[in-house]
PDB file of N, CA and C in Angstrom:
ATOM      1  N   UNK A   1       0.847  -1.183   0.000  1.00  0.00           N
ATOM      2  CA  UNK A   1       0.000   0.000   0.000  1.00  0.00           C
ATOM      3  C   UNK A   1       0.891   1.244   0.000  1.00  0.00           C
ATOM      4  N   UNK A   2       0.713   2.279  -0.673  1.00  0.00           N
ATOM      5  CA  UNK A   2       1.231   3.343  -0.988  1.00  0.00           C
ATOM      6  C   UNK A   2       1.602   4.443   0.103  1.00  0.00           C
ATOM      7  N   UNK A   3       2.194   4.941   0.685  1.00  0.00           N
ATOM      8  CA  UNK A   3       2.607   6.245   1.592  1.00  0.00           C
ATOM      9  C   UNK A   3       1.679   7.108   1.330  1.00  0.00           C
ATOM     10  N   UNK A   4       1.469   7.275   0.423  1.00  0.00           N
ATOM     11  CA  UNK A   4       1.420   8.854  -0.094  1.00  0.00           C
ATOM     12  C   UNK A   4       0.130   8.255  -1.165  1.00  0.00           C
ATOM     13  N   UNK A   5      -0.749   9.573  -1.597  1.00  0.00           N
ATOM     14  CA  UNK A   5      -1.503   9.466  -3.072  1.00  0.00           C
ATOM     15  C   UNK A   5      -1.219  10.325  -3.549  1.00  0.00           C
ATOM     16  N   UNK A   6      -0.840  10.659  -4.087  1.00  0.00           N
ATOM     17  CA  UNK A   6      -0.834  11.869  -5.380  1.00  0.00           C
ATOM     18  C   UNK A   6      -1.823  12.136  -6.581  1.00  0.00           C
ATOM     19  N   UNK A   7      -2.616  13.531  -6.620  1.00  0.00           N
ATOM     20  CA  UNK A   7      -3.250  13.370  -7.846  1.00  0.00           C
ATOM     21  C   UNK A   7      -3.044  14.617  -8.540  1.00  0.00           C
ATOM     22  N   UNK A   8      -2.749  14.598  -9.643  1.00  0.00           N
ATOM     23  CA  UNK A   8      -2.297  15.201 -10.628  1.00  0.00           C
ATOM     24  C   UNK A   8      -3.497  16.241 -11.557  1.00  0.00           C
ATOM     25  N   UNK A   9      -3.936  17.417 -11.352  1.00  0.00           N
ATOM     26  CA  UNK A   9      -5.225  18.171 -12.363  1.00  0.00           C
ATOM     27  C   UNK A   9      -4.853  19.041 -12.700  1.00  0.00           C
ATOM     28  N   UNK A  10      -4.798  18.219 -14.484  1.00  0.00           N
ATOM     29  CA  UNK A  10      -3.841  19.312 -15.696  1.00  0.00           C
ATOM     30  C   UNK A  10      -4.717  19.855 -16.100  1.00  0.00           C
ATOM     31  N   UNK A  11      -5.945  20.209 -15.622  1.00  0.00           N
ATOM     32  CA  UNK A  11      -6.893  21.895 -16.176  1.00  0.00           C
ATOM     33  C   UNK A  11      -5.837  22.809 -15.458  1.00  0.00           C
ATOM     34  N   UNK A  12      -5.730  23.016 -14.158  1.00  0.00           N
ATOM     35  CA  UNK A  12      -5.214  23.844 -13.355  1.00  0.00           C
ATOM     36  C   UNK A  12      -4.250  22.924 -12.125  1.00  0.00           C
ATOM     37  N   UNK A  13      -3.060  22.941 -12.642  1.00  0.00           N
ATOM     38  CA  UNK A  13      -1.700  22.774 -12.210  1.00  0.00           C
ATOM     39  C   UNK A  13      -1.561  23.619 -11.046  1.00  0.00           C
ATOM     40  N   UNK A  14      -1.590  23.179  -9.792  1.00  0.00           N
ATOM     41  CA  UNK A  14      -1.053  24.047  -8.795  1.00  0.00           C
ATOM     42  C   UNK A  14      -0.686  23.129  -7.511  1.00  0.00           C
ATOM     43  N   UNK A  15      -0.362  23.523  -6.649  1.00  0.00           N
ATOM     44  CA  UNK A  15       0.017  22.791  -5.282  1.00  0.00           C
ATOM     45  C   UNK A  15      -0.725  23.213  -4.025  1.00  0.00           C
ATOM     46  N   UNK A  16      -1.260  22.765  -3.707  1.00  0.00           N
ATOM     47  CA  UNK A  16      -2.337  23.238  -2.648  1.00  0.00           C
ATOM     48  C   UNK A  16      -2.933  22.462  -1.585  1.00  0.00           C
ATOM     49  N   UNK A  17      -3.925  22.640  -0.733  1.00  0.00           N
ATOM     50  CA  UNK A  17      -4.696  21.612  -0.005  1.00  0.00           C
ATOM     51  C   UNK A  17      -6.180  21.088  -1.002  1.00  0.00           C
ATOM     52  N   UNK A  18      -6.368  19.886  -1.076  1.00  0.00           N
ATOM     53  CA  UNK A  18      -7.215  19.602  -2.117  1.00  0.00           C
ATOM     54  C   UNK A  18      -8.833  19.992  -1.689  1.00  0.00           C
ATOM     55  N   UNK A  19      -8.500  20.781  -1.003  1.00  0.00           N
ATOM     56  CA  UNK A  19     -10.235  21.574  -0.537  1.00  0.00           C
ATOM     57  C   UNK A  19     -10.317  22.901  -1.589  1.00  0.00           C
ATOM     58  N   UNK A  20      -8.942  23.453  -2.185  1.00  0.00           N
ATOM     59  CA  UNK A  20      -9.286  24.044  -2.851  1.00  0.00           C
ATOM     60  C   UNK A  20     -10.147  23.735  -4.349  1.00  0.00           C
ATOM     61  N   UNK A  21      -9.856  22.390  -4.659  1.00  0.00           N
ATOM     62  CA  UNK A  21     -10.623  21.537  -5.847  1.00  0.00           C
ATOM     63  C   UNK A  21     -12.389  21.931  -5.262  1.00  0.00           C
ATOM     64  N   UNK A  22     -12.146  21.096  -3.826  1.00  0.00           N
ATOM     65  CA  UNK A  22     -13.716  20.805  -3.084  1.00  0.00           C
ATOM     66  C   UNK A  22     -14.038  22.331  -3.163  1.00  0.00           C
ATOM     67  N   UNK A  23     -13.648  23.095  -2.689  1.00  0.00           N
ATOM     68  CA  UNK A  23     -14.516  24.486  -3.009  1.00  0.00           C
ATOM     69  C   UNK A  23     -15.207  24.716  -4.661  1.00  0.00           C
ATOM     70  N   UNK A  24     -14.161  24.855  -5.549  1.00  0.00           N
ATOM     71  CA  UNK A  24     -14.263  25.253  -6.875  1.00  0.00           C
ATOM     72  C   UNK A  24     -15.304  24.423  -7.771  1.00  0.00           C
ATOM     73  N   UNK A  25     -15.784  22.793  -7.151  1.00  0.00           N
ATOM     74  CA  UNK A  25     -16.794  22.206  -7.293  1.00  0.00           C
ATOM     75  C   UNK A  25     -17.626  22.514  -6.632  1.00  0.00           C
ATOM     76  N   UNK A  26     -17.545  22.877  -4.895  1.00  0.00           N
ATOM     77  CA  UNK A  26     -19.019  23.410  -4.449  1.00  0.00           C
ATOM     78  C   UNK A  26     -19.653  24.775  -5.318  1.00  0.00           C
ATOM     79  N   UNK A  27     -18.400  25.366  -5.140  1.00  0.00           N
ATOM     80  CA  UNK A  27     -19.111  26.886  -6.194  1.00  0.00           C
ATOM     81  C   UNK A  27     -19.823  26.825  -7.460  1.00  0.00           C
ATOM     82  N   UNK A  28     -19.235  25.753  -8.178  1.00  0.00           N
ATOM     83  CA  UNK A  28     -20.109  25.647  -9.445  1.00  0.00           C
ATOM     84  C   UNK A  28     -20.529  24.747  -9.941  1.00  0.00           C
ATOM     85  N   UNK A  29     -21.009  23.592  -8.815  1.00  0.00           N
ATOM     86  CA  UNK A  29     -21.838  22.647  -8.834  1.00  0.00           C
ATOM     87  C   UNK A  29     -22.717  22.033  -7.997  1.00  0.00           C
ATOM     88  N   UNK A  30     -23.306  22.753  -7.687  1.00  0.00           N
ATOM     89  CA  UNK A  30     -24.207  23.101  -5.963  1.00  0.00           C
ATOM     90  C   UNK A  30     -24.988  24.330  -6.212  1.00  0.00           C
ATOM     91  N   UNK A  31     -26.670  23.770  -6.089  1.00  0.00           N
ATOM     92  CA  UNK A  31     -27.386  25.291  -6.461  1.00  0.00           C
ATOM     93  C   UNK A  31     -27.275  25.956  -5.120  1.00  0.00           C
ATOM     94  N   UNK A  32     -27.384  26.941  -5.246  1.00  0.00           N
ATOM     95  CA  UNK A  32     -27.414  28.357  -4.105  1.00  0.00           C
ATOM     96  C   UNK A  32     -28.118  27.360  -2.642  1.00  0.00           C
ATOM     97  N   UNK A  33     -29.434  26.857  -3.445  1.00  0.00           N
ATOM     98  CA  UNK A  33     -30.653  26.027  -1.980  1.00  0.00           C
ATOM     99  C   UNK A  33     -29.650  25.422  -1.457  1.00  0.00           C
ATOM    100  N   UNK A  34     -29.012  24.654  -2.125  1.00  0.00           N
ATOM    101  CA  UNK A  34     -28.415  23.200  -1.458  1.00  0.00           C
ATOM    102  C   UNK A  34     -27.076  23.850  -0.731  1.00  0.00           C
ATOM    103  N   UNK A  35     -26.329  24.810  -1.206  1.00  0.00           N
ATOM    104  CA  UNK A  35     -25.287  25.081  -0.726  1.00  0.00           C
ATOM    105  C   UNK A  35     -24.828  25.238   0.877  1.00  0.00           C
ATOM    106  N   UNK A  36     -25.748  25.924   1.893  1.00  0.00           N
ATOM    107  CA  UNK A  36     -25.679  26.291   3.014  1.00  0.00           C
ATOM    108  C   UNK A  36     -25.549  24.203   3.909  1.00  0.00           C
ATOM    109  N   UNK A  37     -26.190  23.852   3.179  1.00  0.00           N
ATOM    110  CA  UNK A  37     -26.497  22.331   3.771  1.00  0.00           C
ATOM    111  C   UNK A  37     -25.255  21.101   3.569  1.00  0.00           C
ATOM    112  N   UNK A  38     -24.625  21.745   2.062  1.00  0.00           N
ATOM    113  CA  UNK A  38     -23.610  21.333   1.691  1.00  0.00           C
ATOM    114  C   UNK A  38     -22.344  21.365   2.344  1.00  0.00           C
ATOM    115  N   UNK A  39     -22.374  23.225   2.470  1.00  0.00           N
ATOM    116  CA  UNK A  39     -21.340  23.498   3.407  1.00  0.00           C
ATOM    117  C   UNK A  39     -21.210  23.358   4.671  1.00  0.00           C
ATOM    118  N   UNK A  40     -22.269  22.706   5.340  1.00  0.00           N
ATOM    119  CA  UNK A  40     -22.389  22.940   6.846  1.00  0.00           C
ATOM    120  C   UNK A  40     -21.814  21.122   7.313  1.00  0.00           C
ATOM    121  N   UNK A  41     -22.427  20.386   6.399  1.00  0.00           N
ATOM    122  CA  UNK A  41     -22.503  18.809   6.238  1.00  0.00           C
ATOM    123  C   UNK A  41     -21.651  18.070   5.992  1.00  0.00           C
ATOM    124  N   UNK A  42     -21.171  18.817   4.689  1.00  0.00           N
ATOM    125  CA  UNK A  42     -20.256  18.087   3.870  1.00  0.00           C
ATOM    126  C   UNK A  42     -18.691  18.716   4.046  1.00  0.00           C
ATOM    127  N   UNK A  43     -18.304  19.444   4.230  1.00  0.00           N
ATOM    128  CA  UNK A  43     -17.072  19.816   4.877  1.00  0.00           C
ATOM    129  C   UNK A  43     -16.705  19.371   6.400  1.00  0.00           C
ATOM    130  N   UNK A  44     -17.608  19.276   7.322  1.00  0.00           N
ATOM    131  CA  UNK A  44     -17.673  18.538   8.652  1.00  0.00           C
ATOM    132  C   UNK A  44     -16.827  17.271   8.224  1.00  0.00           C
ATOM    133  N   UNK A  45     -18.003  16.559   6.861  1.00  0.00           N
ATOM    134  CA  UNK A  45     -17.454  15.101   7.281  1.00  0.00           C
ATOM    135  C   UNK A  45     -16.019  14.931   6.350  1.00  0.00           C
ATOM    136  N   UNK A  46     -15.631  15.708   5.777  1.00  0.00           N
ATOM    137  CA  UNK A  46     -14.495  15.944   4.632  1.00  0.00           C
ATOM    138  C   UNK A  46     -13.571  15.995   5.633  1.00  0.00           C
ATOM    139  N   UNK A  47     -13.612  16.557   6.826  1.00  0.00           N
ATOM    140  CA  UNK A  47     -12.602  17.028   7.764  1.00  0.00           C
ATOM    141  C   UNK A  47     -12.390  16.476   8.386  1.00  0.00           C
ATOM    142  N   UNK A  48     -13.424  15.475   8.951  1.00  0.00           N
ATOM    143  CA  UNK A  48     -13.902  14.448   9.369  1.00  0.00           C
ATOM    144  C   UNK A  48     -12.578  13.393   9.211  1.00  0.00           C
ATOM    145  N   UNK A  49     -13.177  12.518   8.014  1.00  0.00           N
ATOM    146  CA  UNK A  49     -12.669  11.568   7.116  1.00  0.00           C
ATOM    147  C   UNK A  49     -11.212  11.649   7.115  1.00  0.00           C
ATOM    148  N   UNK A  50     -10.839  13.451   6.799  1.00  0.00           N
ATOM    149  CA  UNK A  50      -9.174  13.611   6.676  1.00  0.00           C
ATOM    150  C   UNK A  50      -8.593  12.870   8.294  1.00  0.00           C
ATOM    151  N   UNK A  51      -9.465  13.283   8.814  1.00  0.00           N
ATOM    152  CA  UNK A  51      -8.733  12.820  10.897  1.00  0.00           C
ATOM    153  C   UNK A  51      -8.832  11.470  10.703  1.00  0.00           C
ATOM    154  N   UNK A  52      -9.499  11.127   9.786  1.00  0.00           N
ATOM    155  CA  UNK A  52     -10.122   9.469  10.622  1.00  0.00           C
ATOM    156  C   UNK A  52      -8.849   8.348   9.478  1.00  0.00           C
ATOM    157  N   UNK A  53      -8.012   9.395   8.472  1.00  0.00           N
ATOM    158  CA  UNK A  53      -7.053   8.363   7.775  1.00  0.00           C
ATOM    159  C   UNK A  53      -5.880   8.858   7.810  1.00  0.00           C
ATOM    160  N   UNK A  54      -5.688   9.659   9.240  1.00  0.00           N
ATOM    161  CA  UNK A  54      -4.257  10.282   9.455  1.00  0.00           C
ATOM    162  C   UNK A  54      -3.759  11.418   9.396  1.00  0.00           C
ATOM    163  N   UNK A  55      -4.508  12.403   8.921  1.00  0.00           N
ATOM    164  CA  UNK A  55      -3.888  13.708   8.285  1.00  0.00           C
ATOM    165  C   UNK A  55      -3.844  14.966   9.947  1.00  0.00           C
ATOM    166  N   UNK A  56      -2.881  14.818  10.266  1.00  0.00           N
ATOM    167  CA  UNK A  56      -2.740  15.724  11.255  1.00  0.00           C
ATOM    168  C   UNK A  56      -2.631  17.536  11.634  1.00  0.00           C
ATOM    169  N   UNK A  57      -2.700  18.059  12.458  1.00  0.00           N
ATOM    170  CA  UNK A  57      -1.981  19.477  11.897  1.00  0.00           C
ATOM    171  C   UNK A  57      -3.231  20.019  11.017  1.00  0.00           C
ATOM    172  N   UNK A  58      -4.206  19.851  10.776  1.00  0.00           N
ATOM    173  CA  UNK A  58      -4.928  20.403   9.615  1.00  0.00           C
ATOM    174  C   UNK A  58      -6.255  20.736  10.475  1.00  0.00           C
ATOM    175  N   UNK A  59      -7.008  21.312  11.291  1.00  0.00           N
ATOM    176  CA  UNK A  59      -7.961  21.895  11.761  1.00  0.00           C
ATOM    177  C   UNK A  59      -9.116  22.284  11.122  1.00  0.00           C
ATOM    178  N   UNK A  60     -10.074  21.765  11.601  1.00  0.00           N
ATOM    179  CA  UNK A  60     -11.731  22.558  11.087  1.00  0.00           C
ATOM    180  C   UNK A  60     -11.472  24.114  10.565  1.00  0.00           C
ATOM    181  N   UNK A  61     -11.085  24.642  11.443  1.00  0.00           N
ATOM    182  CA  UNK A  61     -10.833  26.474  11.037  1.00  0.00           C
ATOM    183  C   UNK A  61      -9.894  26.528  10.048  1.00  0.00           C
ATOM    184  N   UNK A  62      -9.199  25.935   9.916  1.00  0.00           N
ATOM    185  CA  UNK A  62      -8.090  26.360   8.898  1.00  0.00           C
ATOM    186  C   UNK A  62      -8.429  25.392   7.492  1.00  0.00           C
ATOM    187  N   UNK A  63      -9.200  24.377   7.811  1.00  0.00           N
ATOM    188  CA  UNK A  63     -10.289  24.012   6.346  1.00  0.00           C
ATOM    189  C   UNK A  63     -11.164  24.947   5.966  1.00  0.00           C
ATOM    190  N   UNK A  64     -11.785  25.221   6.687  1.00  0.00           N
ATOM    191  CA  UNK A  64     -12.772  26.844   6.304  1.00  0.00           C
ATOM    192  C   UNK A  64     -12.054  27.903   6.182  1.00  0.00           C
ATOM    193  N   UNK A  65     -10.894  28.144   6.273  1.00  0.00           N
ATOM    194  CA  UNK A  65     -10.421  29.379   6.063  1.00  0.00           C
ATOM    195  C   UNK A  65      -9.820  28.880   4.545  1.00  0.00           C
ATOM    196  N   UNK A  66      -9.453  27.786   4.425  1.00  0.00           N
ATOM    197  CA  UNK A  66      -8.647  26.996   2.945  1.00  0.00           C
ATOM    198  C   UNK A  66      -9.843  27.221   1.822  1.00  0.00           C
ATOM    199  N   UNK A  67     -11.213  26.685   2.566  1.00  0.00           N
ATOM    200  CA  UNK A  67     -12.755  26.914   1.895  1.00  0.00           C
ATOM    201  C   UNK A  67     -12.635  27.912   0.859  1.00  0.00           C
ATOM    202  N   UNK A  68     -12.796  29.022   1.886  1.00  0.00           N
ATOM    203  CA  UNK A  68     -13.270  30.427   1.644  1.00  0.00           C
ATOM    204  C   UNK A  68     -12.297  31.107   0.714  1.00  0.00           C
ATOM    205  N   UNK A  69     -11.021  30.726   0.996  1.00  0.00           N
ATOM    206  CA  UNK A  69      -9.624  31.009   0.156  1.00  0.00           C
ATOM    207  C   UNK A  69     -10.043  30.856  -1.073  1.00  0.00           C
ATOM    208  N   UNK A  70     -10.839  29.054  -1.478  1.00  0.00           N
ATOM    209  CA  UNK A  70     -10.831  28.723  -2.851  1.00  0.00           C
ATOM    210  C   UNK A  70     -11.984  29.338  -3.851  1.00  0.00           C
ATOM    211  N   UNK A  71     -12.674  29.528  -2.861  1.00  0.00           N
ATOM    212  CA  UNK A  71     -13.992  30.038  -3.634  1.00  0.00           C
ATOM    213  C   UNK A  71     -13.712  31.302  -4.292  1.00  0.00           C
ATOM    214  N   UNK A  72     -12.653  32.375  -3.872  1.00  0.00           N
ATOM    215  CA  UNK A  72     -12.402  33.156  -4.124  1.00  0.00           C
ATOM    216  C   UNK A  72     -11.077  33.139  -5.406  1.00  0.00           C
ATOM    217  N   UNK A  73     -10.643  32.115  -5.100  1.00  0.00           N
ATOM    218  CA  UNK A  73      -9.775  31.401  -6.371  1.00  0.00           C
ATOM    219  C   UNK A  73     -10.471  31.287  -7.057  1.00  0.00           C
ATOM    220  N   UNK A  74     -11.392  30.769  -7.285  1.00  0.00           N
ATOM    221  CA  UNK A  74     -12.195  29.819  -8.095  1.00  0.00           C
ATOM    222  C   UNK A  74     -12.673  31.414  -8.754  1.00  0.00           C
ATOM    223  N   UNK A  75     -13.833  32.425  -8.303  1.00  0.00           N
ATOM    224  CA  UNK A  75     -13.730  33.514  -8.540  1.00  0.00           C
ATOM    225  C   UNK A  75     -12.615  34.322  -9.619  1.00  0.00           C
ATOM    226  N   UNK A  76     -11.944  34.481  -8.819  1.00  0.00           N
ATOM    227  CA  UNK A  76     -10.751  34.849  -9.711  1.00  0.00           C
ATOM    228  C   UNK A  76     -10.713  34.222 -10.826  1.00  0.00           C
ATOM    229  N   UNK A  77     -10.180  32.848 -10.831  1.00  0.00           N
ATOM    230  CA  UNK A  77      -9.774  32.393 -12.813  1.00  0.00           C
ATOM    231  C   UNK A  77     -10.757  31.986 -13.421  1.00  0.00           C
ATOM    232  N   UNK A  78     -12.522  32.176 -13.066  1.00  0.00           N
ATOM    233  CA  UNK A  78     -13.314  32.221 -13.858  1.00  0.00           C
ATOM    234  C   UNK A  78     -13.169  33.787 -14.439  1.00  0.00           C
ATOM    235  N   UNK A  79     -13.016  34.653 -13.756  1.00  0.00           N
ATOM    236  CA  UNK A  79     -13.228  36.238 -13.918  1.00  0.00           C
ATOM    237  C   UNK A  79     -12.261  35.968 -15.161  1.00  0.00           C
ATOM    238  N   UNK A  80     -11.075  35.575 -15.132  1.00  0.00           N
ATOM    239  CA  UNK A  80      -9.754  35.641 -16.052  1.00  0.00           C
ATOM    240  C   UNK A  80      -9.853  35.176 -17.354  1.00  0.00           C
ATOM    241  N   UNK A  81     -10.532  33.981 -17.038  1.00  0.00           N
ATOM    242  CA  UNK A  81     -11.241  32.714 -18.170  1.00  0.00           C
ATOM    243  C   UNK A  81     -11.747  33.794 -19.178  1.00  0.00           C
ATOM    244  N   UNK A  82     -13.140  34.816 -18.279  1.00  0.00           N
ATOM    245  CA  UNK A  82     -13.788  35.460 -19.046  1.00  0.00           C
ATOM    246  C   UNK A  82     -13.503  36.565 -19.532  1.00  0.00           C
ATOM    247  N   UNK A  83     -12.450  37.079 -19.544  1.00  0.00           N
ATOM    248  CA  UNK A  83     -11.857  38.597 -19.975  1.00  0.00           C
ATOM    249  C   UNK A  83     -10.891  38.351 -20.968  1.00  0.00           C
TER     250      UNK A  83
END
């Protein structure tokens, strides 16, 4: 069994915590209704899951602060996409 996973997304090449992916899919694949339920639910157990297969050092607050980071990424290189 492997150490490590690595995954590789050649749309957008970057190095990051992979909540920034999970944001940039909640933002634009999640209607507005569902979103508040999404975010309240589904990041819990995302954060969850990360504790429950080892990932240390990484905090509820500082996933929501990673959240909020991406959405605003995500923001950004659609804005860029479109100009």
């Amino acid at each position: 069994e492997p150490d490590a996973v690595w995954i590789i997304d050649w749309q957008i090449t970057s190095i990051g915590p992979a909540i920034l992916d999970v944001s940039f899919l909640m933002c634009f694949g999640v209607s507005q209704s569902d979103l508040p339920f999404v975010r309240n639910e589904y990041l819990l157990e995302y954060h969850n899951s990360l504790v429950r297969h080892g990932v240390t050092n990484y905090g509820y607050e500082k996933l929501l602060s990673d959240y909020r980071y991406g959405l605003l990424d995500g923001l950004a290189r659609l804005t860029a996409f479109l100009s």
